[in-house]
Protein backbone atom coordinates (compact mmCIF):
# COMPACT_ATOMS: atom_id res chain seq x y z
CA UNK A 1 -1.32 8.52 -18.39
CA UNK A 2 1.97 9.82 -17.16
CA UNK A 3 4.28 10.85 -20.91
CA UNK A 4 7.50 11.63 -21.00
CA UNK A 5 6.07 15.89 -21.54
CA UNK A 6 4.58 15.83 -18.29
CA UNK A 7 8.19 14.32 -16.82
CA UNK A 8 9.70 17.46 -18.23
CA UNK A 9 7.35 19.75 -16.97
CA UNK A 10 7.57 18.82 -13.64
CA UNK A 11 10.66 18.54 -13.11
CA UNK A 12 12.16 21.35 -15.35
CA UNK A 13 8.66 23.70 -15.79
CA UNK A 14 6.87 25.26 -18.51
CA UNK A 15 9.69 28.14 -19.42
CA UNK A 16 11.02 26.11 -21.76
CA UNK A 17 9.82 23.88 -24.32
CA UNK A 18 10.41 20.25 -24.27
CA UNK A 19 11.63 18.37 -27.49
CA UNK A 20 9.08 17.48 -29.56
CA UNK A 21 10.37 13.58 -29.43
CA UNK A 22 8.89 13.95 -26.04
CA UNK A 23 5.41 14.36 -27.65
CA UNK A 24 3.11 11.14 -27.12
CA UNK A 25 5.72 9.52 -25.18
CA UNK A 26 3.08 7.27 -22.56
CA UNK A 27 5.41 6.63 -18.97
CA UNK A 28 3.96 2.61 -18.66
CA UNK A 29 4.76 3.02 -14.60
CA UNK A 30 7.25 4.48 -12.24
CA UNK A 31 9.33 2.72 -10.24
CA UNK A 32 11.69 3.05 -7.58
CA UNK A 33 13.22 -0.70 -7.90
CA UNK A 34 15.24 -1.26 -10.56
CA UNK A 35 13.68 -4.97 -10.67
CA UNK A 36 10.35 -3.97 -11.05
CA UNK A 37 11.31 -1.78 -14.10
CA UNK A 38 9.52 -2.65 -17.31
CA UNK A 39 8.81 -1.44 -21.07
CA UNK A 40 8.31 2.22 -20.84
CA UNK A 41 9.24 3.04 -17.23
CA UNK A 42 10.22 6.20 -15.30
CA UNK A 43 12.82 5.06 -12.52
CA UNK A 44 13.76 7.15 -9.45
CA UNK A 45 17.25 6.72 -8.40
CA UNK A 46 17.11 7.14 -4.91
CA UNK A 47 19.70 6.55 -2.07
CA UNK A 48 19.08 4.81 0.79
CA UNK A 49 20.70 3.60 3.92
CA UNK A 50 22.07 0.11 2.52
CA UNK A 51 22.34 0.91 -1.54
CA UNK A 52 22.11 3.48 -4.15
CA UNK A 53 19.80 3.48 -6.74
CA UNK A 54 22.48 4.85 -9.28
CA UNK A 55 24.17 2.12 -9.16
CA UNK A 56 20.88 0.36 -10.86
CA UNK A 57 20.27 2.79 -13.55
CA UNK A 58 21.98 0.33 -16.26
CA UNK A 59 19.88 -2.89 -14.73
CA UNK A 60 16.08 -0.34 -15.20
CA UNK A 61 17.51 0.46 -18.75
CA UNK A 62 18.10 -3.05 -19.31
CA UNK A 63 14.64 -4.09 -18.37
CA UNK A 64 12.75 -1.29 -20.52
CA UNK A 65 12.93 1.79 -18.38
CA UNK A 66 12.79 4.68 -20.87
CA UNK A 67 13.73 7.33 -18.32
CA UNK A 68 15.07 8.41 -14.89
CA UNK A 69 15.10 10.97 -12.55
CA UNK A 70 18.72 10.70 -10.96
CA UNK A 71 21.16 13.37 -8.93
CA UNK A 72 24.34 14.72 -10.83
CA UNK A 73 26.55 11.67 -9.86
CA UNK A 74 25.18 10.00 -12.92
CA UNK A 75 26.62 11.94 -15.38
CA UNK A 76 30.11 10.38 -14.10
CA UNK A 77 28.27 6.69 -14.01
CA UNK A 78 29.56 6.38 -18.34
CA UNK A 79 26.00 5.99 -19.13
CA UNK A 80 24.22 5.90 -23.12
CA UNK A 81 21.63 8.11 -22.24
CA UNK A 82 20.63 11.71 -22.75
CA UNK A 83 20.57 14.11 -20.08
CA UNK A 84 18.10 16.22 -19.25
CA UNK A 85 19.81 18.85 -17.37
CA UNK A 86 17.78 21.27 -14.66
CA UNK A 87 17.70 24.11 -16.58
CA UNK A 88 16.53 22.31 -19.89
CA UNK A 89 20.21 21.94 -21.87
CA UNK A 90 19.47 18.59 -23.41
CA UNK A 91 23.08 16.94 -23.50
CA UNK A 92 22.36 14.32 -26.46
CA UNK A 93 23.52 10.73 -26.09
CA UNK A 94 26.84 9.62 -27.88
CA UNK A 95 24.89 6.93 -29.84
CA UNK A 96 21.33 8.74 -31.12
CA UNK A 97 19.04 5.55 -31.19
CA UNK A 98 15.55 5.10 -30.31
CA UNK A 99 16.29 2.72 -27.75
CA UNK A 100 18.91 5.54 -25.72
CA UNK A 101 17.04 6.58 -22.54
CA UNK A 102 16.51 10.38 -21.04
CA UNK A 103 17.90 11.19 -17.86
CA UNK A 104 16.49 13.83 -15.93
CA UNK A 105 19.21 15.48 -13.65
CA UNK A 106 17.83 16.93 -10.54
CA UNK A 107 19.75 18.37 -7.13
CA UNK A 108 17.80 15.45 -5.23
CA UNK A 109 16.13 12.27 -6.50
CA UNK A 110 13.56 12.25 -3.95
CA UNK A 111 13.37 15.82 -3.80
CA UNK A 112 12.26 15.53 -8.15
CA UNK A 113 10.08 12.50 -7.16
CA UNK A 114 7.70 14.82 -5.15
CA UNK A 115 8.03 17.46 -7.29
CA UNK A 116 6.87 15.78 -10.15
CA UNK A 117 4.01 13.94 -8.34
CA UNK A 118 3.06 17.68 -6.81
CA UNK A 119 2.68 19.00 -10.43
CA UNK A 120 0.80 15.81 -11.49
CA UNK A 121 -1.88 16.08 -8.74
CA UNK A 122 -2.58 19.42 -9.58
CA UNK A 123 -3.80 18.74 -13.03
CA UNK A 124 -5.89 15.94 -11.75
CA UNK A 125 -9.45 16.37 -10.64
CA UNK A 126 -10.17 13.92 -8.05
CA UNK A 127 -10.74 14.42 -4.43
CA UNK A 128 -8.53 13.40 -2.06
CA UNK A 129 -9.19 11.49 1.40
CA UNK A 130 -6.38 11.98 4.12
CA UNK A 131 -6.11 9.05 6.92
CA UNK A 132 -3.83 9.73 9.70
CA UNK A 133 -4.03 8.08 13.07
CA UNK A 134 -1.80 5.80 15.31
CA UNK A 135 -3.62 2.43 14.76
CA UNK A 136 -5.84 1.29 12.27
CA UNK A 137 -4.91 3.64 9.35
CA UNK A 138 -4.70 1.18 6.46
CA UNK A 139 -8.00 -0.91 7.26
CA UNK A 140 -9.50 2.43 7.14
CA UNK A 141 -8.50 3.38 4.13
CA UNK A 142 -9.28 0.12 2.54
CA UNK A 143 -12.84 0.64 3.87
CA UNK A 144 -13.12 4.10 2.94
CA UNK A 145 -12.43 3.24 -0.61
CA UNK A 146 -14.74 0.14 -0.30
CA UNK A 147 -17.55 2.77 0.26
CA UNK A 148 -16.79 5.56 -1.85
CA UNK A 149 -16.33 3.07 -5.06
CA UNK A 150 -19.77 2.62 -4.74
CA UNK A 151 -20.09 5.83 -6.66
CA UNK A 152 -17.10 7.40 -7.53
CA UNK A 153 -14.04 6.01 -9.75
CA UNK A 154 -11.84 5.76 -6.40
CA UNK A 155 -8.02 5.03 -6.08
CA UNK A 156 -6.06 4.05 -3.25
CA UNK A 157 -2.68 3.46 -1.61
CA UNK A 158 -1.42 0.02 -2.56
CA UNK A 159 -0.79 -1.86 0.79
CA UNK A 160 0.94 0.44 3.02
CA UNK A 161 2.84 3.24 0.81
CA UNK A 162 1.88 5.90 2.78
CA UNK A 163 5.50 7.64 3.32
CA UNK A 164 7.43 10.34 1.48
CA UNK A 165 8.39 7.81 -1.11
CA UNK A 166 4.87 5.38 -1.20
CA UNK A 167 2.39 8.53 -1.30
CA UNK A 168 4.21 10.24 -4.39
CA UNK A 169 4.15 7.05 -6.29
CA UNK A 170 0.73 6.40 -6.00
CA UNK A 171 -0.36 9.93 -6.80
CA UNK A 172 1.60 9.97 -10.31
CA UNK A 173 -1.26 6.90 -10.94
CA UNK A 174 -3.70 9.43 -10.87
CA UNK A 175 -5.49 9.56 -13.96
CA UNK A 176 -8.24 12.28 -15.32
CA UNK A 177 -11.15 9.93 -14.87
CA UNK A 178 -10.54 8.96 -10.91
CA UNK A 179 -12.94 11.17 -8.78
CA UNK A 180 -11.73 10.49 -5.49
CA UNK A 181 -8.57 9.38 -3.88
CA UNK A 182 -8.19 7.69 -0.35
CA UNK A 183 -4.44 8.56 0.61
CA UNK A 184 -3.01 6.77 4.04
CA UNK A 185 -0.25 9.46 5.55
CA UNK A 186 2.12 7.67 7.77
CA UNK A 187 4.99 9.56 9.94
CA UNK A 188 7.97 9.12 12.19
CA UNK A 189 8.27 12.89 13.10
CA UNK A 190 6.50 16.48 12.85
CA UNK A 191 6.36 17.96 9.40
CA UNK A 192 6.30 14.63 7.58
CA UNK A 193 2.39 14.94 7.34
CA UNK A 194 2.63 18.71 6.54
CA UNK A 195 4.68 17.19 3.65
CA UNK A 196 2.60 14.27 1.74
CA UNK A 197 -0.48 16.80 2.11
CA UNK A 198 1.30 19.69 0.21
CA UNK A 199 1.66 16.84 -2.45
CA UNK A 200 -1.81 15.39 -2.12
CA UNK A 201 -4.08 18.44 -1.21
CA UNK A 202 -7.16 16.39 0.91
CA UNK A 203 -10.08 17.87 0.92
CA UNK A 204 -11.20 15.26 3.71
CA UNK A 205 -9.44 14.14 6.47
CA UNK A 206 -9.94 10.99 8.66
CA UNK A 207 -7.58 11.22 11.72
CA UNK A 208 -8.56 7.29 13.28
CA UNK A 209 -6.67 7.72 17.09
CA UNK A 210 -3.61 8.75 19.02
CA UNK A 211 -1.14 6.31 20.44
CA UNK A 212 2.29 5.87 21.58
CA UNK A 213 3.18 4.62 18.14
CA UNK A 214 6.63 6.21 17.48
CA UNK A 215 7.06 7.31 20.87
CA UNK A 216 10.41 6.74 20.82
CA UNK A 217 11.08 9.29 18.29
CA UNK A 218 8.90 11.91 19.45
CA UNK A 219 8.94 11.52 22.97
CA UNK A 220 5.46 12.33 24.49
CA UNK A 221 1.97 11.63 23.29
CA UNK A 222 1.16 15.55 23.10
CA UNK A 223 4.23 15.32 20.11
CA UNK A 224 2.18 12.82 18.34
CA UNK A 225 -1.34 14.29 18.78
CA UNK A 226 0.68 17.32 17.32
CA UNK A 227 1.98 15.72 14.05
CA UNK A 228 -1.19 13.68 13.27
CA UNK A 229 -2.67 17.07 13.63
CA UNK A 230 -0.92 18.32 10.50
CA UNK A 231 -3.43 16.92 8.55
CA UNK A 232 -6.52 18.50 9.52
CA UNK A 233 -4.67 21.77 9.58
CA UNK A 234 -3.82 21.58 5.73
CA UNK A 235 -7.52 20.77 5.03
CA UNK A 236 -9.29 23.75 3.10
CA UNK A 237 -11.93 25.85 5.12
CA UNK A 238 -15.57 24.51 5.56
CA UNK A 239 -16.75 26.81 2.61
CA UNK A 240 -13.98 25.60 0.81
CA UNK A 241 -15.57 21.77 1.63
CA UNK A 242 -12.97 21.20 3.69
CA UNK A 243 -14.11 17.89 5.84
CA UNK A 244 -12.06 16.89 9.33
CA UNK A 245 -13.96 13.39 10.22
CA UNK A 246 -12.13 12.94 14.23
CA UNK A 247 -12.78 10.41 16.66
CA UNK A 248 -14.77 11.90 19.16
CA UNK A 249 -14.06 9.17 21.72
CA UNK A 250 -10.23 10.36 21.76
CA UNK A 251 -9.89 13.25 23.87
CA UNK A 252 -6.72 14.32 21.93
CA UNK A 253 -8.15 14.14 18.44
CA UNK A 254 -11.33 15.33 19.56
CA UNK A 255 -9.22 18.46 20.79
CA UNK A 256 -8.09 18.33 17.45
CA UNK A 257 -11.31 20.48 16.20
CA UNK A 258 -9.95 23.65 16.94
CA UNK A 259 -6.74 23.63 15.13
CA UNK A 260 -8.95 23.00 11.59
CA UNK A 261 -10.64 25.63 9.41
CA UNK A 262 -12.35 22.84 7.77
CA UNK A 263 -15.72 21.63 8.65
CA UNK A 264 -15.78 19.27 11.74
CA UNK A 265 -17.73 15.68 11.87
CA UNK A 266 -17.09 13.81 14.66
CA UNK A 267 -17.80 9.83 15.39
CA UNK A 268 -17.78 7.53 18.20
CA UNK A 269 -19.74 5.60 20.73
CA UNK A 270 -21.07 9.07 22.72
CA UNK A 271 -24.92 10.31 20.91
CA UNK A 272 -22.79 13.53 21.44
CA UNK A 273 -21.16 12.89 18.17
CA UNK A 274 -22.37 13.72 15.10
CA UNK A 275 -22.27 9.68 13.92
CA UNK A 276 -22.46 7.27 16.71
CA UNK A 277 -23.00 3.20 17.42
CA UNK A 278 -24.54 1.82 19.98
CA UNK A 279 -26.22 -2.03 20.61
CA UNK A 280 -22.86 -3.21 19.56
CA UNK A 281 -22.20 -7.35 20.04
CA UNK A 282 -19.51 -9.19 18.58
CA UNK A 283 -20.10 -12.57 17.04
CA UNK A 284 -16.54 -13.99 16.85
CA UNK A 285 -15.89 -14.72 13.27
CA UNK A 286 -19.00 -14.09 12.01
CA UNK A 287 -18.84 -10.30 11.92
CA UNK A 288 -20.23 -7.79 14.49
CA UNK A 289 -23.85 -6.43 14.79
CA UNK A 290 -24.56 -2.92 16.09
CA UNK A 291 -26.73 0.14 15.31
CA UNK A 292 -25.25 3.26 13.33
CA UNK A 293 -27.51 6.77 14.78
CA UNK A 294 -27.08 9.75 12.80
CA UNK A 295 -29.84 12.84 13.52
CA UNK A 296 -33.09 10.62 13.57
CA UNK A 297 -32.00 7.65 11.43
CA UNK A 298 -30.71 4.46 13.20
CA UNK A 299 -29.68 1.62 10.90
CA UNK A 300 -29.26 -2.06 12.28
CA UNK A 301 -26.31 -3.33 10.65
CA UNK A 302 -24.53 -6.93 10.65
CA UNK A 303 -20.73 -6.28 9.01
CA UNK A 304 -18.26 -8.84 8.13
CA UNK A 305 -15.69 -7.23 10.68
CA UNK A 306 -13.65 -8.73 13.15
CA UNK A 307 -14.33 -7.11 17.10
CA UNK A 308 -15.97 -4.49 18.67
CA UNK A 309 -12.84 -2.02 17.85
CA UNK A 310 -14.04 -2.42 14.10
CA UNK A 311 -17.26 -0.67 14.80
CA UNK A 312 -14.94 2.33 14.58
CA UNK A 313 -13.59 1.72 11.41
CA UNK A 314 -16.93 1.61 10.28
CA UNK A 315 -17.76 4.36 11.93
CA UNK A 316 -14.98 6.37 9.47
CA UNK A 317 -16.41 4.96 6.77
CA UNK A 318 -19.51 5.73 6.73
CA UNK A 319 -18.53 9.16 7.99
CA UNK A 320 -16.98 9.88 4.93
CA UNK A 321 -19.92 8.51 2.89
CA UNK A 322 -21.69 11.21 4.21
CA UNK A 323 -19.87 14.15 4.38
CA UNK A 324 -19.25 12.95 0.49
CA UNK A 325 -23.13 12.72 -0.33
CA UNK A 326 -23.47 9.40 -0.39
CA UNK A 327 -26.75 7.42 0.41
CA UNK A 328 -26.96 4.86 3.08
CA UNK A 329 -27.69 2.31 0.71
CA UNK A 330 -24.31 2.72 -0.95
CA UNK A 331 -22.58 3.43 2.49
CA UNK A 332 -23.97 -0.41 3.51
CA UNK A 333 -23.17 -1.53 0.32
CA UNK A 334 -19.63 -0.03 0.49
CA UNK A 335 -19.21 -1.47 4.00
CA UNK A 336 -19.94 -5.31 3.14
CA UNK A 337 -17.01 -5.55 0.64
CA UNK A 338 -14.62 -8.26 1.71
CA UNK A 339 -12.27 -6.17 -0.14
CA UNK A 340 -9.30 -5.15 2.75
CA UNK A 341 -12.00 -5.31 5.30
CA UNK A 342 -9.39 -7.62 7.65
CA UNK A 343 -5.45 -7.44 8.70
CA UNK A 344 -5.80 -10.60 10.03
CA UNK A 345 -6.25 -13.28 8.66
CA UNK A 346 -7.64 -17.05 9.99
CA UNK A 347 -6.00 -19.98 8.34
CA UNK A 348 -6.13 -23.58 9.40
CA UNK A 349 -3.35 -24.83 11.10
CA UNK A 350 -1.77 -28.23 11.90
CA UNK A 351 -3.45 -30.56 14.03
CA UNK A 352 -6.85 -29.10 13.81
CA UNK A 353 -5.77 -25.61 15.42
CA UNK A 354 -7.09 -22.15 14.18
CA UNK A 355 -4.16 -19.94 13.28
CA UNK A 356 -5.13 -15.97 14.03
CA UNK A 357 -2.56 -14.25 11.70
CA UNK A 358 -2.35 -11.19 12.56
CA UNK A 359 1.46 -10.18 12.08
CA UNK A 360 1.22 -7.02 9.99
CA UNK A 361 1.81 -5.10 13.24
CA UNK A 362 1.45 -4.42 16.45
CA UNK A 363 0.86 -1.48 18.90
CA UNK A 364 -0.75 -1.89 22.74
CA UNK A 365 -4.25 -0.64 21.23
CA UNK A 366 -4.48 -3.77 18.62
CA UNK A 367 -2.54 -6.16 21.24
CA UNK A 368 -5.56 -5.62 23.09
CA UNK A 369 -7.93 -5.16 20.38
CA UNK A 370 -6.72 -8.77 19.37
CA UNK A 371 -6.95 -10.21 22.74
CA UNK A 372 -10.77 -9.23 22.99
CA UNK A 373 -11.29 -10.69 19.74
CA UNK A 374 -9.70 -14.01 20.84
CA UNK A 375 -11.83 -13.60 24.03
CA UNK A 376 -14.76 -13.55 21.88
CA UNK A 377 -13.88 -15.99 19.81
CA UNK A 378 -12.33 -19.14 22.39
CA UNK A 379 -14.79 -21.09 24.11
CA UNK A 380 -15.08 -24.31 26.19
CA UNK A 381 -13.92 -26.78 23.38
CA UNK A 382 -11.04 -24.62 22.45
CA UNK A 383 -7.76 -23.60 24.38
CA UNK A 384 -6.30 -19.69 23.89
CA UNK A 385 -2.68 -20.26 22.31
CA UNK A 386 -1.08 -16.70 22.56
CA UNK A 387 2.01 -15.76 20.46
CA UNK A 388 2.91 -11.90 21.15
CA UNK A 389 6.40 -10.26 19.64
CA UNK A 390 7.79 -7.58 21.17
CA UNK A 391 5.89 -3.97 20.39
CA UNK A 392 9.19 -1.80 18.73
CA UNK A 393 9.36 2.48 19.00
CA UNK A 394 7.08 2.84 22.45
CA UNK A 395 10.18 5.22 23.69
CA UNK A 396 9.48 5.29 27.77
CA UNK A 397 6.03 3.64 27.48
CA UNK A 398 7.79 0.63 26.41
CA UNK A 399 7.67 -1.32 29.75
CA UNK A 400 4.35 0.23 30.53
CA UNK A 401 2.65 -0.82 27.19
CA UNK A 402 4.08 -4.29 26.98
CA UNK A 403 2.88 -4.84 30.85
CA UNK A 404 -0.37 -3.67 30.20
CA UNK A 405 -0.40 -6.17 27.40
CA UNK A 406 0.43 -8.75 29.58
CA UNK A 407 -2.18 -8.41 32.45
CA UNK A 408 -5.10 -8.80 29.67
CA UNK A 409 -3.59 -12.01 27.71
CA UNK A 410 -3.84 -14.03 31.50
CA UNK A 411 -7.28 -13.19 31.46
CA UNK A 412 -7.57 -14.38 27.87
CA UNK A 413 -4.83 -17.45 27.39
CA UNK A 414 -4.09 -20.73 28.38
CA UNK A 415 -0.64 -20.76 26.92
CA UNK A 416 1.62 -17.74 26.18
CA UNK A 417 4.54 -17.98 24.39
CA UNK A 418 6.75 -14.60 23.95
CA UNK A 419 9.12 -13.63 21.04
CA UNK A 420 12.07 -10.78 21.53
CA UNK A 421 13.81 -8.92 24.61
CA UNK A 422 10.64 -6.42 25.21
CA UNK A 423 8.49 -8.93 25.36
CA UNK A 424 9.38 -10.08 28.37
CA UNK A 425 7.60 -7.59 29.96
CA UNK A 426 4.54 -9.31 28.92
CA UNK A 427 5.40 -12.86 30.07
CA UNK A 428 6.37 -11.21 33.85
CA UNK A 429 3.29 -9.48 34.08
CA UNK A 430 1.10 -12.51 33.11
CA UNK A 431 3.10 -14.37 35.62
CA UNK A 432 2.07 -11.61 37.98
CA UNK A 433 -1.10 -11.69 37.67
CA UNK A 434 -1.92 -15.62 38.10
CA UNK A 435 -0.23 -17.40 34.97
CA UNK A 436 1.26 -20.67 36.04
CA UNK A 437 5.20 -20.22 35.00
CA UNK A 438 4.60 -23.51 32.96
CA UNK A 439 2.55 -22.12 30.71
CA UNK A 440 4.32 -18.80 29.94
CA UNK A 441 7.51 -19.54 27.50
CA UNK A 442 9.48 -16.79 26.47
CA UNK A 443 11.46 -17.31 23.20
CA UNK A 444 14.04 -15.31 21.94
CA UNK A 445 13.60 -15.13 18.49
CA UNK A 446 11.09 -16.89 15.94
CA UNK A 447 12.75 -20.38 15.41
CA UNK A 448 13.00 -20.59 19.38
CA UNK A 449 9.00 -19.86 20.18
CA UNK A 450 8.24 -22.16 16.66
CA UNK A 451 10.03 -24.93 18.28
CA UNK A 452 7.92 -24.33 21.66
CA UNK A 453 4.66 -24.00 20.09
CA UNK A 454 5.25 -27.38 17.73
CA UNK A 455 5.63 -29.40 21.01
CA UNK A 456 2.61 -27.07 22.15
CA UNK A 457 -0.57 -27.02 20.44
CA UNK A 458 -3.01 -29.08 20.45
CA UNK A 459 -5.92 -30.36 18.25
CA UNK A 460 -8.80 -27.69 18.85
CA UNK A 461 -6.26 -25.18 19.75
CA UNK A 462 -6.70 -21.37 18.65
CA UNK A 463 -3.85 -19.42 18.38
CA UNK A 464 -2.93 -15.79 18.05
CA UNK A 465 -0.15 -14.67 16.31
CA UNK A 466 0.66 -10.83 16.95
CA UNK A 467 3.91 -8.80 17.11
CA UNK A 468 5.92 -5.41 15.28
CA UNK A 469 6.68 -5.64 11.76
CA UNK A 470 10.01 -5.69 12.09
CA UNK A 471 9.81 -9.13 13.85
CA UNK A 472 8.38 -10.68 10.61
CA UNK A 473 6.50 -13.05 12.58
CA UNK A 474 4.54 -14.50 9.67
CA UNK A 475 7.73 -16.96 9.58
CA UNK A 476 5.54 -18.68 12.88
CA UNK A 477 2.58 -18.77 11.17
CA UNK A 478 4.00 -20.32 7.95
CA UNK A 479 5.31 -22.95 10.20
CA UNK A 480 1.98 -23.91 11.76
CA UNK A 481 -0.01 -23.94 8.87
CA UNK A 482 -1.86 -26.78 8.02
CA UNK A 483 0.63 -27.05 4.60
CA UNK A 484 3.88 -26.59 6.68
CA UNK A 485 6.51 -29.40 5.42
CA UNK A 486 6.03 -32.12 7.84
CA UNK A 487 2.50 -31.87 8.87
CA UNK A 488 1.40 -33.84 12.05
């Protein structure tokens, strides 16, 4: 566990001493919300666009927080604490008792955040998993973890803190006795994965696809392929064990093999690669059946996944059993875990209609992925309700991407409703391509398309709920849920 020694060597380094009050001192957690602050907590002051963690240094005190990593401005801020300056002066609190907090005074709180979670990782012996991609990153990692846990004490991300702020916090969770660590690495631009694995040091990397995810701020696909590509660089050499798992069915992280020292496994659906599936059949909700062929061994599986896209998650997963050493009767073990195995989830909705909730996010590669599965799933007693929010940060595949969307749901849907601007370009397109105009109902925002769909659905109804996070579309789904306020 993280002690208030470790904080100072970090942070300040081993030149000089720290106080011996600092001895023994167990860090309980460390936050970077004042409110989630509690007895023996490390809080990061950090300043963001809308507020200024400074300004909540008192509040993390209040709650138990028994130090902080803050910029110089605190020192004005009238606090009872003692400062820990960054060249060691200890500048001792006004009123010495126990209860006075340390302050650790560094040029940049986010800057002494990764600093401190760089010097933790080092001392700590486990092996970290990289997972990079454009889609499908976090069910990945929650699978990858599902299978390694099977024999080795294995930490991951919680939910999606995968940035330059999420990946440092989970890393100072590390503890000796954790043998491997499955690390998702999100970015908005080049260098940002350069950055988390200086901090983490992967040994294995998983890179799941390339998209136009964050086109907007890159500007071409090559830019992407480019910065997902940081990770397999940073990877040590194949005699090192270095381990770059790629997606052979992706011609630009399949290209991705010669910018790595590291050893290269590749998986897909081609017996070219080095792990591959083939005999693949969805059965709606009941999982997915398909054969795994690696060298001479074929295994006949049946997984508790969601669509033929899942065989590749799969695929990663038990790609990194093996390049780890782990049997195939772990790997299948590891595999059937319910635990993070879906982003979607099916809850019953009102009158006797299926609600498809799958609002964490959206990109044209799951649009679609989620319009197969409804495919698969929608038959004769059923009707295909489709609720798609606009896709955010496509740049100049924007139209493009939302139109493509939109020729596959008319093939798929009996009733489309659309949320947000964008999405427009969905509801013209399905017009386009045979959708009656009184079934396609654009909505501008969330309350608009709940108030369609509630004089909408009908019982036996299935209906897909899809759209960017930033729409928070889960405010639909709550709303047709079979224990919505005024169920009918």
């Amino acid at each position: 566990m993280l002690q208030l020694s470790d904080i100072w060597l970090g942070v300040i380094g081993a030149a000089r001493k720290p106080p011996a009050a600092f001895a023994d001192r167990p860090i309980s957690s460390v936050v970077v919300d004042s409110r989630a602050a509690q007895p023996g907590a490390l809080f990061v002051a950090l300043r963001g666009e809308k507020t200024d963690g400074h300004l909540y240094l008192v509040d993390a005190f209040g709650r138990g927080a028994v130090a902080a990593l803050a910029e110089p401005r605190a020192l004005d801020l009238g606090l009872n604490a003692t400062f820990i300056m960054p060249d060691g002066v200890v500048r001792v609190a006004p009123a010495q008792t126990a209860a006075v907090p340390y302050v650790f005074i560094v040029p940049d709180s986010l800057g002494g955040l990764q600093k401190l979670a760089a010097a933790w990782r080092e001392r700590m012996p486990a092996v970290a998993v990289g997972i990079t991609g454009s889609v499908g990153k976090t069910t990945t990692k929650e699978i990858v973890a599902n299978v390694l846990e099977q024999r080795y004490t294995t930490q991951r991300n919680e939910g999606n803190l995968n940035n330059e702020i999420g990946l440092p916090l989970t890393l100072l969770k590390l503890t000796p006795h954790v043998q491997r660590i499955v690390l998702e690495m999100g970015m908005y631009d080049l260098g940002e994965i350069a950055s988390l694995c200086r901090l983490a040091k992967p040994r294995i990397g998983i890179v799941t696809n390339v998209g136009p995810t964050h086109l907007e701020r890159l500007g071409s696909i090559e830019r992407i392929a480019q910065a997902k590509s940081e990770l397999v660089q940073a990877l040590p050499s194949a005699d090192a064990g270095g381990v770059a798992i790629l997606n052979a069915d992706d011609p630009l992280v399949r290209a991705m093999a010669s910018r790595t020292a590291a050893r290269v496994f590749t998986y897909g659906l081609d017996e070219s690669s080095d792990l591959w599936a083939d005999e693949i059949s969805s059965e709606g909700l009941e999982g997915i059946r398909f054969r795994f062929n690696y060298g001479k061994e074929v295994l006949h599986v049946h997984l508790p996944m969601l669509g033929r896209h899942s065989v590749h998650t799969a695929l990663r997963a038990a790609a990194a059993g093996l390049v780890d050493g782990l049997s195939w009767t772990e790997i299948l073990a590891g595999l059937q875990q319910q635990r993070g195995q879906l982003r979607l989830m099916v809850v019953p909705g009102l009158r006797d209609t299926m609600i498809i909730d799958d609002t964490y996010n959206a990109s044209p590669v799951s649009m679609l992925a989620a319009l197969n599965l409804l495919e698969e799933i929608v038959n004769a007693s059923h009707r295909a309700v489709v609720v798609l929010g606009e896709m955010l940060e496509l740049g100049s595949y924007e139209e493009e991407g939302h139109r493509l969307v939109g020729g596959r749901v008319a093939q798929v849907a009996a009733k489309l409703v659309t949320v947000g601007s964008r999405a427009c370009w969905i509801a013209e397109e399905a017009l386009a391509v045979g959708m009656k105009s009184n079934d396609v109902h654009p909505a501008a925002n969330n309350d608009d398309a709940i108030a369609v769909l509630l004089g909408l659905i009908q019982p036996g109804d299935i209906v897909l709920v899809k759209g960017s996070r930033g729409l928070a579309m889960e405010s639909i789904v709550d709303a047709l849920a079979e224990t919505a306020e005024g169920k009918s």
